[in-house]
N, C-alpha and C. Protein backbone atom coordinates (compact mmCIF):
# COMPACT_ATOMS: atom_id res chain seq x y z
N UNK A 1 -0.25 -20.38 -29.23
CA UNK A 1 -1.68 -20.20 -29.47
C UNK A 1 -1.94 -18.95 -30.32
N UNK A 2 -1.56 -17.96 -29.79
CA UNK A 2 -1.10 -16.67 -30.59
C UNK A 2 -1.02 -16.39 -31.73
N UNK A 3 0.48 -17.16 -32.04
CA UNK A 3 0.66 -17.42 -33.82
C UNK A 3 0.29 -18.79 -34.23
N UNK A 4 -0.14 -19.64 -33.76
CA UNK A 4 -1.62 -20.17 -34.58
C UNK A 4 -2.94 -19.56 -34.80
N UNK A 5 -3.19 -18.92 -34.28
CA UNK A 5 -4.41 -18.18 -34.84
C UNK A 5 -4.04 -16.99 -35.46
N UNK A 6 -2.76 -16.14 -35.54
CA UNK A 6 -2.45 -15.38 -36.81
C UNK A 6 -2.49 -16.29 -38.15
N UNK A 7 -1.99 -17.60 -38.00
CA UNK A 7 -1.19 -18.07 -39.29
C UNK A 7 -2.56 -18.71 -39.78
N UNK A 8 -3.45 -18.88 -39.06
CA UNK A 8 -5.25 -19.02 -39.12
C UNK A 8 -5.25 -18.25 -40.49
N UNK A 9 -5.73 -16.90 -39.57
CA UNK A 9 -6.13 -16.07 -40.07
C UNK A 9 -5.37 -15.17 -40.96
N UNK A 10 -4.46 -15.51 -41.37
CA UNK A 10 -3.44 -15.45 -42.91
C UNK A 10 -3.58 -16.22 -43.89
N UNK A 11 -3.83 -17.50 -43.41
CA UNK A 11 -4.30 -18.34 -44.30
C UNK A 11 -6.12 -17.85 -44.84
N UNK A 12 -6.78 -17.30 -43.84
CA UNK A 12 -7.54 -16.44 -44.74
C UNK A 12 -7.67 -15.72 -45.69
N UNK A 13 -7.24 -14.78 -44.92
CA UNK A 13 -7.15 -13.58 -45.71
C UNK A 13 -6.26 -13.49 -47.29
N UNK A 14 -5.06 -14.09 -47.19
CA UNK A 14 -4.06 -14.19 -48.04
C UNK A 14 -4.81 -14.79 -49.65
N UNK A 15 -4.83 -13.18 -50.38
CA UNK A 15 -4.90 -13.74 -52.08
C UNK A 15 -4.65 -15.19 -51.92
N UNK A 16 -5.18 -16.28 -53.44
CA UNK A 16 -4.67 -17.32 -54.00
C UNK A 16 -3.71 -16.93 -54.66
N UNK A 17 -2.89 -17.83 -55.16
CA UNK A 17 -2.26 -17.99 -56.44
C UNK A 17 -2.89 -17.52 -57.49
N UNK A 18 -2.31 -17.11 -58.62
CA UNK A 18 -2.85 -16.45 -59.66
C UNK A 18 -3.71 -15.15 -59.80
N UNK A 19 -3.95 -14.18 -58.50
CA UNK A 19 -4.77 -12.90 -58.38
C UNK A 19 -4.03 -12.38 -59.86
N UNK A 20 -5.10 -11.90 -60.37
CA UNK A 20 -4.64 -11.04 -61.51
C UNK A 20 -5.95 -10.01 -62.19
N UNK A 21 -5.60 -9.77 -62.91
CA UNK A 21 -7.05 -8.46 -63.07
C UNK A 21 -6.87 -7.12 -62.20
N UNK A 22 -8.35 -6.55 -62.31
CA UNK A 22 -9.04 -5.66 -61.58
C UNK A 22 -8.41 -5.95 -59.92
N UNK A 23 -8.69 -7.41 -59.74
CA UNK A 23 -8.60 -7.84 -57.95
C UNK A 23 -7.21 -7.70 -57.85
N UNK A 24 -6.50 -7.53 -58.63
CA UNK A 24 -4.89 -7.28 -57.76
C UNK A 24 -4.93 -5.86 -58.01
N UNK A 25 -5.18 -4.96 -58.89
CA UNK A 25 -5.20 -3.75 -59.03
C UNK A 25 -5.33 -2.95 -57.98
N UNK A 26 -7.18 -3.23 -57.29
CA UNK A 26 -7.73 -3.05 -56.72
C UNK A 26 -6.85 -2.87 -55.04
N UNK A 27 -6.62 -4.10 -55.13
CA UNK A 27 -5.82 -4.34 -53.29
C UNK A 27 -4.82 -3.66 -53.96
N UNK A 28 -3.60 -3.66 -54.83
CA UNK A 28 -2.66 -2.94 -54.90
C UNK A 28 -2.79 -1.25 -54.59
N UNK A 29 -4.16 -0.75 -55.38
CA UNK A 29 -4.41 1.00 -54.68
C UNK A 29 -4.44 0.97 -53.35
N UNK A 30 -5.77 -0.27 -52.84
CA UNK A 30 -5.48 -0.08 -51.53
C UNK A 30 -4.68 0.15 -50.97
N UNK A 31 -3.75 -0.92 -51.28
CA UNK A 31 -2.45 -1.01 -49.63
C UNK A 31 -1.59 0.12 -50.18
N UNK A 32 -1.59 0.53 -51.26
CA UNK A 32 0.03 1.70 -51.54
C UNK A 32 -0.87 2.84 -51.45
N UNK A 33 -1.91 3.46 -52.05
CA UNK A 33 -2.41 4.42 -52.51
C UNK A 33 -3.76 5.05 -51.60
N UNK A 34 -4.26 4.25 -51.23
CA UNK A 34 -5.72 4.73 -50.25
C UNK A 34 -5.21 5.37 -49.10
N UNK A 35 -4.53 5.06 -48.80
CA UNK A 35 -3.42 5.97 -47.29
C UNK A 35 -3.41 7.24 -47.60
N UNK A 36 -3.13 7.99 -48.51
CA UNK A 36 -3.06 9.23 -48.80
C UNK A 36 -4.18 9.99 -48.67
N UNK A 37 -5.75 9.64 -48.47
CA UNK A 37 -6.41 9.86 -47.85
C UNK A 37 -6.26 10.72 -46.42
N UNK A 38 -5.88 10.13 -45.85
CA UNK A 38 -5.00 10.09 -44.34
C UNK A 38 -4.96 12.08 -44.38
N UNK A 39 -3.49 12.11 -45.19
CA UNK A 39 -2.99 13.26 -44.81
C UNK A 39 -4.14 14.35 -45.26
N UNK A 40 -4.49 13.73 -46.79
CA UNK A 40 -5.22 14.86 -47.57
C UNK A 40 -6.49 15.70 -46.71
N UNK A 41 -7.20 14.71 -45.55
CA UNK A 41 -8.16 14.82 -44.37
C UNK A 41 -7.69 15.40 -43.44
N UNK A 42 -6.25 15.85 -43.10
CA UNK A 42 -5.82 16.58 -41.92
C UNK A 42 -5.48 17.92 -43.03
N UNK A 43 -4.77 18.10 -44.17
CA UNK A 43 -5.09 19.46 -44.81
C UNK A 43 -6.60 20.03 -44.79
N UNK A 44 -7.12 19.28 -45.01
CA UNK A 44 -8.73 19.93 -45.19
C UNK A 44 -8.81 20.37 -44.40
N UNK A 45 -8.82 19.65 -42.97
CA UNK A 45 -9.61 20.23 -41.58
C UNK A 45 -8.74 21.14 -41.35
N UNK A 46 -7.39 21.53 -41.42
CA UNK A 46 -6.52 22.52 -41.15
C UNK A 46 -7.00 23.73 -41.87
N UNK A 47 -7.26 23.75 -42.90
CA UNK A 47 -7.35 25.09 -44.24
C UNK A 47 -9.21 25.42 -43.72
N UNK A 48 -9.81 24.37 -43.14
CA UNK A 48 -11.21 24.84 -42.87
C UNK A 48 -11.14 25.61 -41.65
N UNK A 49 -9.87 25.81 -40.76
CA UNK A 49 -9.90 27.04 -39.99
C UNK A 49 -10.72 26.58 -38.75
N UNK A 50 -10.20 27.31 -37.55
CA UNK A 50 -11.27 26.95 -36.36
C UNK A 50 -11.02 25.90 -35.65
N UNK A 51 -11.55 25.22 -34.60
CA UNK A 51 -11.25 23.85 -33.85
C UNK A 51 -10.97 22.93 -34.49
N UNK A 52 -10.94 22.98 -35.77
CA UNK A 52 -10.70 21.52 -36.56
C UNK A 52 -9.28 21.69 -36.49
N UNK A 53 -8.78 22.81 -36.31
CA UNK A 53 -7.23 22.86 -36.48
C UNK A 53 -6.39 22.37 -35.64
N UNK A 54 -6.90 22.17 -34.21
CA UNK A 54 -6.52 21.65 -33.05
C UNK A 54 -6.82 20.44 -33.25
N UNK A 55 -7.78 19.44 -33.26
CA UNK A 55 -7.88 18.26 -33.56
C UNK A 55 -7.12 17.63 -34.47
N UNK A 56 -6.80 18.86 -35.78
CA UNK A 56 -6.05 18.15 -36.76
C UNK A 56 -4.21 17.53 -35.98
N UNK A 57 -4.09 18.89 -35.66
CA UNK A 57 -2.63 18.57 -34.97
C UNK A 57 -2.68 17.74 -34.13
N UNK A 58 -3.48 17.51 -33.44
CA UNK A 58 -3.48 16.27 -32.25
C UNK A 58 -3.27 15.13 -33.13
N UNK A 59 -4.21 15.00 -33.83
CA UNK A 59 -4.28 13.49 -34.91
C UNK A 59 -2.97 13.43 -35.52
N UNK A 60 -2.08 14.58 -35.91
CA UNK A 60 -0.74 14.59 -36.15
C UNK A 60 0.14 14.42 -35.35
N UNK A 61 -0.16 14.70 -34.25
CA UNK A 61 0.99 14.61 -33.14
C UNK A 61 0.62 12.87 -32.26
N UNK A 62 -0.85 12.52 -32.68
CA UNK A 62 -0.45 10.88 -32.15
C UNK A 62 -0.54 9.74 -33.63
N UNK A 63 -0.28 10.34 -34.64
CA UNK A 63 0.05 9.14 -35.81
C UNK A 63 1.47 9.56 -35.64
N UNK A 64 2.34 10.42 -35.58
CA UNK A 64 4.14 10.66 -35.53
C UNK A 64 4.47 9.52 -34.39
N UNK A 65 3.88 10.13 -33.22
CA UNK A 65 4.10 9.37 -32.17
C UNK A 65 3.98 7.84 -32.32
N UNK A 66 2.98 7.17 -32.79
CA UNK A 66 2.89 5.76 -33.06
C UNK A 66 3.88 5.75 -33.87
N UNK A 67 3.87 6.27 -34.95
CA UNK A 67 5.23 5.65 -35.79
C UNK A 67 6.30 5.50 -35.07
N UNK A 68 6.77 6.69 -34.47
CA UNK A 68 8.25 6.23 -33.42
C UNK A 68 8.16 5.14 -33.07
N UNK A 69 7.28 4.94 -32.16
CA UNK A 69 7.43 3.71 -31.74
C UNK A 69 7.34 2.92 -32.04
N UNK A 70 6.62 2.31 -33.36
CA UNK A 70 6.75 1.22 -34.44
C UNK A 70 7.58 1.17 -34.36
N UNK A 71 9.09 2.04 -34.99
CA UNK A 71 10.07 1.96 -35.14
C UNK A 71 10.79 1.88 -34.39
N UNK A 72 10.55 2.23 -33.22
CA UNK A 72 11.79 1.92 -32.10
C UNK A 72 11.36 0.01 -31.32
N UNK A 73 10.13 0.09 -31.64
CA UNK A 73 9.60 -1.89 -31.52
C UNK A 73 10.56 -2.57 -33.02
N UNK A 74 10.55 -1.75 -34.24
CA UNK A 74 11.32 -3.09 -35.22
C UNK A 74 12.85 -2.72 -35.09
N UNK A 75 13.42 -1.93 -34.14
CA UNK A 75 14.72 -2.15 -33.65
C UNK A 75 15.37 -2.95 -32.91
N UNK A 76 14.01 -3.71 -32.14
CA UNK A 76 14.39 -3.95 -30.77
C UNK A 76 13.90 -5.59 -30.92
N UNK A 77 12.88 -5.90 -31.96
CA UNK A 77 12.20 -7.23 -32.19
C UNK A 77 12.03 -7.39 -33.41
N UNK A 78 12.68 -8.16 -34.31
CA UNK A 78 12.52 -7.91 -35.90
C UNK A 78 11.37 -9.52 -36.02
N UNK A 79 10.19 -9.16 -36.89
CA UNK A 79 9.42 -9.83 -36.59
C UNK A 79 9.12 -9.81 -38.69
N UNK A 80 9.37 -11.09 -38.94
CA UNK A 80 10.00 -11.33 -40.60
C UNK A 80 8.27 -11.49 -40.90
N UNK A 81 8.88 -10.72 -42.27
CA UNK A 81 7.31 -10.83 -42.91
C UNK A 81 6.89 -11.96 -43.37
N UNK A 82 5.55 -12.50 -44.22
CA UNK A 82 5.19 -13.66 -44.77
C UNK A 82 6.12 -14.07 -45.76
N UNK A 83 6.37 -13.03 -46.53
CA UNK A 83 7.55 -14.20 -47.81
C UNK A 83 8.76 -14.22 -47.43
N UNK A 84 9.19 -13.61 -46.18
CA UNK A 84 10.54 -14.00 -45.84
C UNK A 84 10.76 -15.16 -44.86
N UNK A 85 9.85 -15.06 -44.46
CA UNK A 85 8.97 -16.96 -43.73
C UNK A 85 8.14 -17.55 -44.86
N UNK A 86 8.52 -16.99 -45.83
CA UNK A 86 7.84 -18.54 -47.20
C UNK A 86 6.61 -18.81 -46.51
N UNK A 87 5.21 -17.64 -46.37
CA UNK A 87 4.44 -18.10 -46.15
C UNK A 87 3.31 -17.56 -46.91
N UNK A 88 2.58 -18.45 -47.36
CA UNK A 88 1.48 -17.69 -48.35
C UNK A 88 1.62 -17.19 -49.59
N UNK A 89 1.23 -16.07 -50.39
CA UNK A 89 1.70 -15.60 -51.49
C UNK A 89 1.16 -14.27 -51.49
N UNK A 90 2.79 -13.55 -52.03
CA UNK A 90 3.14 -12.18 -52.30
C UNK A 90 3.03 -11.75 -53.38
N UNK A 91 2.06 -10.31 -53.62
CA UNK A 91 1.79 -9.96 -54.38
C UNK A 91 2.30 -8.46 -54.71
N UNK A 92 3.44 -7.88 -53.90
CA UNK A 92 3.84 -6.46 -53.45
C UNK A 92 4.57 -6.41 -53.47
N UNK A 93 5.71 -5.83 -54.25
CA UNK A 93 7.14 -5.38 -53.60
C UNK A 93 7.77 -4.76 -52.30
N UNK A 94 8.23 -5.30 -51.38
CA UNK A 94 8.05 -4.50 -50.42
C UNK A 94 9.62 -5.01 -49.57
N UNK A 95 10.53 -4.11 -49.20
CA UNK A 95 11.72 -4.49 -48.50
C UNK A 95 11.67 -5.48 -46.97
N UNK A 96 12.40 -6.49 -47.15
CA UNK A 96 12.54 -7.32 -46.02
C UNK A 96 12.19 -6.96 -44.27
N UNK A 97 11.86 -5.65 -44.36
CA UNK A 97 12.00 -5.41 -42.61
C UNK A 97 11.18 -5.51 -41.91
N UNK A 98 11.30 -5.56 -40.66
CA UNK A 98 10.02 -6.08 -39.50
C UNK A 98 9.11 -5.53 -39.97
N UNK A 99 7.58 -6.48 -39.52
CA UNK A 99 6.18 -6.15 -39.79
C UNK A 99 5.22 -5.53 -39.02
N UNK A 100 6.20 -6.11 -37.66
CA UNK A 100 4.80 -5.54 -36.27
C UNK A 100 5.51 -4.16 -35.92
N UNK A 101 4.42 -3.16 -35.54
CA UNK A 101 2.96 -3.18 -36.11
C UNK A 101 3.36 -2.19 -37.41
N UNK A 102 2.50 -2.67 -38.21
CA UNK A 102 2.18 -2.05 -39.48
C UNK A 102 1.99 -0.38 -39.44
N UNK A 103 2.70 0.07 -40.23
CA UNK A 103 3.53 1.70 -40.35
C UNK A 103 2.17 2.24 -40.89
N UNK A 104 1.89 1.23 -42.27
CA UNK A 104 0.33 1.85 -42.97
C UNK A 104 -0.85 1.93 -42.06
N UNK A 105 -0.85 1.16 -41.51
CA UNK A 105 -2.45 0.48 -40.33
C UNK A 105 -2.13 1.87 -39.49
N UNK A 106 -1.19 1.75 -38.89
CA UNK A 106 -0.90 2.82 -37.59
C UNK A 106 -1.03 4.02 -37.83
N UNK A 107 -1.00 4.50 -38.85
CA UNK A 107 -0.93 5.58 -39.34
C UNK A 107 -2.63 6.53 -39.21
N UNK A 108 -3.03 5.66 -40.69
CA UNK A 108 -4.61 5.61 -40.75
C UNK A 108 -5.54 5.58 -39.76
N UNK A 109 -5.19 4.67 -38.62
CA UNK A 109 -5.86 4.62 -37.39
C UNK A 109 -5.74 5.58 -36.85
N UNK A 110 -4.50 5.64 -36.49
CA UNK A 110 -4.26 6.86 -35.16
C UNK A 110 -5.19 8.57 -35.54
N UNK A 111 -4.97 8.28 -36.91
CA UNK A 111 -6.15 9.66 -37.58
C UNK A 111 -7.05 9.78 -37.52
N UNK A 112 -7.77 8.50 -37.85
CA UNK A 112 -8.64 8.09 -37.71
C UNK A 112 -9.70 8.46 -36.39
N UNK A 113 -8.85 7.24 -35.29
CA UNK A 113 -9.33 7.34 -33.92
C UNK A 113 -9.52 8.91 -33.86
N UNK A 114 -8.63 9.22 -33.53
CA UNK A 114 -8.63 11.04 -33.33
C UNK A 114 -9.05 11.95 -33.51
N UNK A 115 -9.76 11.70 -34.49
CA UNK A 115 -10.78 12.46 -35.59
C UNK A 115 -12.14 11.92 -35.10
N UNK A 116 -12.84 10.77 -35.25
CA UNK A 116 -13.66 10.11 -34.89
C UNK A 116 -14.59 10.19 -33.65
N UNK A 117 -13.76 10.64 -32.47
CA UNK A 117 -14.13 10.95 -31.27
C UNK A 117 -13.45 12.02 -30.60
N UNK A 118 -13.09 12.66 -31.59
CA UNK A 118 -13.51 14.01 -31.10
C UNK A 118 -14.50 15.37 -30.79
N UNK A 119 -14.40 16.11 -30.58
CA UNK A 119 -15.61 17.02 -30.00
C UNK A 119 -16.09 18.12 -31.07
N UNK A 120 -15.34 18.26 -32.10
CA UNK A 120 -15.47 18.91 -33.36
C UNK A 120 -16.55 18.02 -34.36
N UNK A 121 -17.47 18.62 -34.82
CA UNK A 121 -18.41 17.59 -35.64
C UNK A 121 -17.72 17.55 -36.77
N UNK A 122 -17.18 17.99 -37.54
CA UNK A 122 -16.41 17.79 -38.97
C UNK A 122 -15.52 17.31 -38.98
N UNK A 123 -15.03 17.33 -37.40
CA UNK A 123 -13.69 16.58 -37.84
C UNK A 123 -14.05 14.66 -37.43
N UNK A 124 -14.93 14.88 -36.54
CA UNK A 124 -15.46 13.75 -36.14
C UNK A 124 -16.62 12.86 -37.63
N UNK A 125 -16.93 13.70 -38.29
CA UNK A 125 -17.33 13.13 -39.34
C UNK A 125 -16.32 12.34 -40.38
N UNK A 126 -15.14 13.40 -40.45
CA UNK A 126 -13.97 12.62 -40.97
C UNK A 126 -13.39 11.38 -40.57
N UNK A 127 -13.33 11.60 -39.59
CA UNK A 127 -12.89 10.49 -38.82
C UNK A 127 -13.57 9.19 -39.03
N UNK A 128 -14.96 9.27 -39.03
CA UNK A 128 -16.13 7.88 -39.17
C UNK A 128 -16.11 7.32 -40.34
N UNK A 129 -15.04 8.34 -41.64
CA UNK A 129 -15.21 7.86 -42.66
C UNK A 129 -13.90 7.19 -43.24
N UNK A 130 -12.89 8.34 -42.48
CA UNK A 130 -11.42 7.41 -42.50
C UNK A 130 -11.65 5.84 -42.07
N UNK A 131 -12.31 5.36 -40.62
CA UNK A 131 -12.09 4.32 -40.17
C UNK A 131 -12.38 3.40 -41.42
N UNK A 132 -13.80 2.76 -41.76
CA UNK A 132 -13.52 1.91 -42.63
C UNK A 132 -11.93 2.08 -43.91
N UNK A 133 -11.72 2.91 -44.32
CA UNK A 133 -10.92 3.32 -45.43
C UNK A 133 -9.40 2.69 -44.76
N UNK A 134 -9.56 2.49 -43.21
CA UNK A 134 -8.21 1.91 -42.60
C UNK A 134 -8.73 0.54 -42.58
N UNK A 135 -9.49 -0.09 -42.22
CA UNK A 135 -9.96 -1.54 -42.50
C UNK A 135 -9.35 -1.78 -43.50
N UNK A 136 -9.97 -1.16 -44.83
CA UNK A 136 -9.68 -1.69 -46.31
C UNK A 136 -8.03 -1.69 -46.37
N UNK A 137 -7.04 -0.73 -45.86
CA UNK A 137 -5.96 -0.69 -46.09
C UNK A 137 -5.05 -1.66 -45.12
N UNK A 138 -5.30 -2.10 -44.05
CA UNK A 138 -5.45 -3.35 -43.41
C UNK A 138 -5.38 -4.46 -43.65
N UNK A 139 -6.84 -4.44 -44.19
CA UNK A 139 -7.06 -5.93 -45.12
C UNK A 139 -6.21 -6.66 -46.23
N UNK A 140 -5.67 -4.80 -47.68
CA UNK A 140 -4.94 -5.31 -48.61
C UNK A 140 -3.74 -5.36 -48.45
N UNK A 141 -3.41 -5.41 -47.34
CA UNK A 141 -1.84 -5.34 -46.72
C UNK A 141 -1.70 -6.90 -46.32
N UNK A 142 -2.56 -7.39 -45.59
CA UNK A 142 -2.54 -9.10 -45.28
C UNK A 142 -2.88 -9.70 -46.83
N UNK A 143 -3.97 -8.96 -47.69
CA UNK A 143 -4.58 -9.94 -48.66
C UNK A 143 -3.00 -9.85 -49.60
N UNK A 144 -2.56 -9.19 -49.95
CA UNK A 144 -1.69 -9.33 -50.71
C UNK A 144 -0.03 -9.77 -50.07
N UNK A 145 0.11 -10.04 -48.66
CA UNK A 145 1.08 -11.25 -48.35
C UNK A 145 2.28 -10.46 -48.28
N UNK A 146 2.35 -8.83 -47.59
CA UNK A 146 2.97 -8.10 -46.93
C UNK A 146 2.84 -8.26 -45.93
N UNK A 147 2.14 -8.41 -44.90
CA UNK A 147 1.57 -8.21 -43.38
C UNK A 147 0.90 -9.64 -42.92
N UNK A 148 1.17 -9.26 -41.63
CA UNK A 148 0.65 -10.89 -41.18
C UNK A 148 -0.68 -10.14 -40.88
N UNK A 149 -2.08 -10.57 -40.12
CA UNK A 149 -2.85 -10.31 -39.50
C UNK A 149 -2.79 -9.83 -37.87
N UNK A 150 -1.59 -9.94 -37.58
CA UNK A 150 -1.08 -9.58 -36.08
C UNK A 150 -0.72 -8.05 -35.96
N UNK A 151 0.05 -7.59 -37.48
CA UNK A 151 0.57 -6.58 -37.46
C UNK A 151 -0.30 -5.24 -37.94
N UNK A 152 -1.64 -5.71 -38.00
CA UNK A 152 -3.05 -4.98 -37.75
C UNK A 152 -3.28 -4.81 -36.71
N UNK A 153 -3.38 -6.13 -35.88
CA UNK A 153 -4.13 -5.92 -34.59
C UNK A 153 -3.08 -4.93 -33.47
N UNK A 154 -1.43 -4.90 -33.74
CA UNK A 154 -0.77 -4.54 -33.06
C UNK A 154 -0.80 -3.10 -33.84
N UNK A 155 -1.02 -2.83 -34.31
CA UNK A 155 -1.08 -1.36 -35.36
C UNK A 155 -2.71 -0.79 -34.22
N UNK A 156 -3.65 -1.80 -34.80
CA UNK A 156 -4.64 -0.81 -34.05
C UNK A 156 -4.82 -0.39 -32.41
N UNK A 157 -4.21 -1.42 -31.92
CA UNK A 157 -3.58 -0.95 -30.10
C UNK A 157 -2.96 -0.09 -29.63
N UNK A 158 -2.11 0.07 -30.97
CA UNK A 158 -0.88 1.20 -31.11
C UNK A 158 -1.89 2.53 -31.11
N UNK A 159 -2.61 2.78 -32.00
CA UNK A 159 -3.09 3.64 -32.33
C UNK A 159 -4.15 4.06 -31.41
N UNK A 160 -5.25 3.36 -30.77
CA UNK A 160 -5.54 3.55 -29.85
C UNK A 160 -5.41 3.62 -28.54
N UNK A 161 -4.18 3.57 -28.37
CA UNK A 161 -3.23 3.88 -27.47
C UNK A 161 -2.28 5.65 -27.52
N UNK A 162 -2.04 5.71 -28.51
CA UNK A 162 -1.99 7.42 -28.75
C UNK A 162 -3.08 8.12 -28.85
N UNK A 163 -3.99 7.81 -29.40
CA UNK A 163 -5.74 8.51 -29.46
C UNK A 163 -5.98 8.86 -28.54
N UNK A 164 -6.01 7.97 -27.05
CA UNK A 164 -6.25 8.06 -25.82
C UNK A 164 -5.29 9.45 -25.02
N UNK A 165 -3.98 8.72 -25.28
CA UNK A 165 -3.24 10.03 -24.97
C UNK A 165 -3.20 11.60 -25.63
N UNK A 166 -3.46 11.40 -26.65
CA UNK A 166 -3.68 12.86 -26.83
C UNK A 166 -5.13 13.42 -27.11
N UNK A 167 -5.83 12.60 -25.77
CA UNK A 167 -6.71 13.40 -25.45
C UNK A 167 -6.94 13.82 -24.44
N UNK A 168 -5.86 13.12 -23.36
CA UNK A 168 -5.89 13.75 -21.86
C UNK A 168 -5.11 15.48 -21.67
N UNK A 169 -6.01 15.71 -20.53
CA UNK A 169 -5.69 16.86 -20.16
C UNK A 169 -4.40 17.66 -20.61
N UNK A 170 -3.24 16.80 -20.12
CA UNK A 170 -2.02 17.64 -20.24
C UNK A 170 -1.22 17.71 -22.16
N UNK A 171 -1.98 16.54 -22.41
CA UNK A 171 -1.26 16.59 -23.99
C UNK A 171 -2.06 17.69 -24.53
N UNK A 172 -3.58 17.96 -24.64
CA UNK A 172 -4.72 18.44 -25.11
C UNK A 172 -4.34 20.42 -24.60
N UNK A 173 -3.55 20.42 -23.44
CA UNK A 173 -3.09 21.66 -23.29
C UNK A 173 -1.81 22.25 -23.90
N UNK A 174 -0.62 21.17 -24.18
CA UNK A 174 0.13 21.48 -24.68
C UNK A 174 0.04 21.73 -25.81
N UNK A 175 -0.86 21.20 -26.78
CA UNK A 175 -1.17 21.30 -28.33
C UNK A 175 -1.98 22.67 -28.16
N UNK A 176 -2.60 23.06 -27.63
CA UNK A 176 -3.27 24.21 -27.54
C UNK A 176 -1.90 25.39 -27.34
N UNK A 177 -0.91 25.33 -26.72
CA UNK A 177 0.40 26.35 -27.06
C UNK A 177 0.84 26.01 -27.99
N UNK A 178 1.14 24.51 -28.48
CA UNK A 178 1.31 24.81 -30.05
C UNK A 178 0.97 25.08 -31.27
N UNK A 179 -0.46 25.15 -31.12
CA UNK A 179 -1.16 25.69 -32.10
C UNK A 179 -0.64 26.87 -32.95
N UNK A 180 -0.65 28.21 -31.99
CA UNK A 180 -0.38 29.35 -32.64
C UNK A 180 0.80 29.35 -32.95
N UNK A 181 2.12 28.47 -32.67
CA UNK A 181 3.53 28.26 -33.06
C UNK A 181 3.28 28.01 -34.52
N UNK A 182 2.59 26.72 -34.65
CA UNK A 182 2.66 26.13 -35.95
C UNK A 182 1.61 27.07 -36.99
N UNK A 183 0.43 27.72 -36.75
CA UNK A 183 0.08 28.68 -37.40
C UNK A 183 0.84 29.71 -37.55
N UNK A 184 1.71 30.51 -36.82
CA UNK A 184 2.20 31.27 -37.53
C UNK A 184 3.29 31.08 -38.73
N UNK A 185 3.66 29.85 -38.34
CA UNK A 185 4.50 29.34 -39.44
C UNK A 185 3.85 28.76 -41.16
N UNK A 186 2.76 28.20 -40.40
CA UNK A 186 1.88 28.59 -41.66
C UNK A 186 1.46 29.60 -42.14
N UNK A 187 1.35 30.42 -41.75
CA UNK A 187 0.44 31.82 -42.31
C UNK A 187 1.99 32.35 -42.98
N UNK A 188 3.12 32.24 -42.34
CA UNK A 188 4.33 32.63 -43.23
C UNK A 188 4.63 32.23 -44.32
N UNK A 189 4.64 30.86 -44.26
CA UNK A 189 4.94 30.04 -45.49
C UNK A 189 4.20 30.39 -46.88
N UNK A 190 3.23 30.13 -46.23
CA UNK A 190 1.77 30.51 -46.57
C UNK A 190 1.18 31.91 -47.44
N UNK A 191 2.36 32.64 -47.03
CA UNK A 191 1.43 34.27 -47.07
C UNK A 191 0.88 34.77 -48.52
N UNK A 192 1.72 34.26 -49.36
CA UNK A 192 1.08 34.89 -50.72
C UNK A 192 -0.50 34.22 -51.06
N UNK A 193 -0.85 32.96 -50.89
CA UNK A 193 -1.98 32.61 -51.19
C UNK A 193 -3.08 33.05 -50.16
N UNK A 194 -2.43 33.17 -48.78
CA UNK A 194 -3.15 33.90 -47.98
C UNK A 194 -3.31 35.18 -48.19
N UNK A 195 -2.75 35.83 -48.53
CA UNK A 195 -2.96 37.63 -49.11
C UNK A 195 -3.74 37.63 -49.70
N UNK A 196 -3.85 36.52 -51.24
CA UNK A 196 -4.66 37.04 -52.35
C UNK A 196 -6.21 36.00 -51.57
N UNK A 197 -6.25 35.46 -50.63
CA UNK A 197 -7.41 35.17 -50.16
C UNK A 197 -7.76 33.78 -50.73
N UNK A 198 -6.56 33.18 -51.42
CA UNK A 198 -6.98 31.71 -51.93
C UNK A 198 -6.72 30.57 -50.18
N UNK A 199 -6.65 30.99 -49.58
CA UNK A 199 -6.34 29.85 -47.69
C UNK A 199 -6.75 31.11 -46.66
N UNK A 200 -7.42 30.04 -46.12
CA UNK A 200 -7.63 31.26 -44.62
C UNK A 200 -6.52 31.46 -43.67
N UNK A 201 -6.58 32.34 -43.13
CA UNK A 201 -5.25 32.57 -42.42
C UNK A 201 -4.90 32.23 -41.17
C-alpha cells in the first residue's frame, strides 16, 4: 500500500520526457544549489552574535546528527533509486546509492525545524523562511527522478525527530557548555578579522 502510493505520487511529481529550457535549469539550482542556503543562514546567525549562536549550533548539532543516521539507515537497507529501478525519468547525475531518507531534504529541514521554533526571533524568522526553500529542494529532487517521494517524507521525520531532541532539557544544556568551546575556537581562528573589527567576537 505504501509503495503504491509512493510510485502514485512519483508518477506525479516526476518531470516528462523532454524537460528542457529554463524548467530543467530551474529544478537543477534547486536540487544541487538552493541547499547552500542552509549553511549560509547558520553563518549569519552565528557572526550576528548573542542567542542566535546557541540556536545556530543546536540546528548544527541536529542536521549532523540526522545525517549519521541517514547513513547508518543506507548501510543497513539499500533502498535503489528511480533510474536504478527504471522508473520515471532522470534528469541529474547522481551515483547509484540508497535514497531513504534524502541527505538534501534532511539537512534543510533539520535547520530549518530548529530555527523555526525556536525562542530567538531572528533565528526563528530564518527558520520560516528556510522551510518553504526545503519544500522546493524536496520537490526538485523527486521532479527531476533522483528521489522517490518517500525519501522526503522519511527525510522530514528524520528531521523532526532531531529538532525535537535538541530541544529537550539535557541536549539544550549540553550545547550551552559547548558553546564557549566552539567560540573560543572561533575567535582563534578568527582573530585577525576579529581584531580589525570586520566579525564580532
Amino acid at each position: 500500500m505504501f509503495e503504491h502510493l509512493n510510485l502514485i505520487l512519483f508518477s506525479a511529481l516526476n518531470a516528462q520526457a523532454g524537460l528542457t529550457g529554463w524548467q530543467l535549469m530551474a529544478a537543477v539550482f534547486a536540487a544541487q544549489w538552493l541547499i547552500f542556503v542552509m549553511p549560509l543562514s547558520l553563518v549569519m546567525l552565528w557572526l550576528g552574535g548573542g542567542p542566535g549562536r546557541e540556536v545556530a549550533l543546536r540546528a548544527f548539532i541536529a542536521a549532523s546528527g540526522a545525517l549519521a543516521l541517514n547513513a547508518l539507515i543506507g548501510q543497513f537497507w539499500y533502498s535503489p533509486r528511480p533510474f536504478v529501478a527504471e522508473v520515471g525519468q532522470t534528469f541529474l547525475l547522481h551515483a547509484p546509492d540508497s535514497s531513504f531518507p534524502s541527505d538534501h531534504a534532511t539537512s534543510i529541514f533539520s535547520v530549518a525545524l530548529v530555527l523555526a521554533f525556536s525562542r530567538v526571533q531572528e533565528a526563528r524568522r530564518v527558520g520560516w523562511l528556510l522551510l518553504p526553500l526545503a519544500l522546493v529542494v524536496a520537490w526538485s529532487r523527486v521532479y527531476l527522478g533522483v528521489h522517490w517521494p518517500k525519501d522526503m517524507a522519511g527525510a522530514l521525520l528524520m528531521s523532526a525527530a532531531m529538532a525535537l531532541l535538541v530541544q529537550t532539557a539535557a541536549v539544550r544544556a549540553a550545547c550551552a557548555h559547548l558553546l564557549p568551546v566552539v567560540e573560543n575556537v572561533y575567535r582563534r581562528v578568527l582573530a585577525v578579522p576579529i581584531g580589525r573589527g570586520w566579525l564580532r567576537p
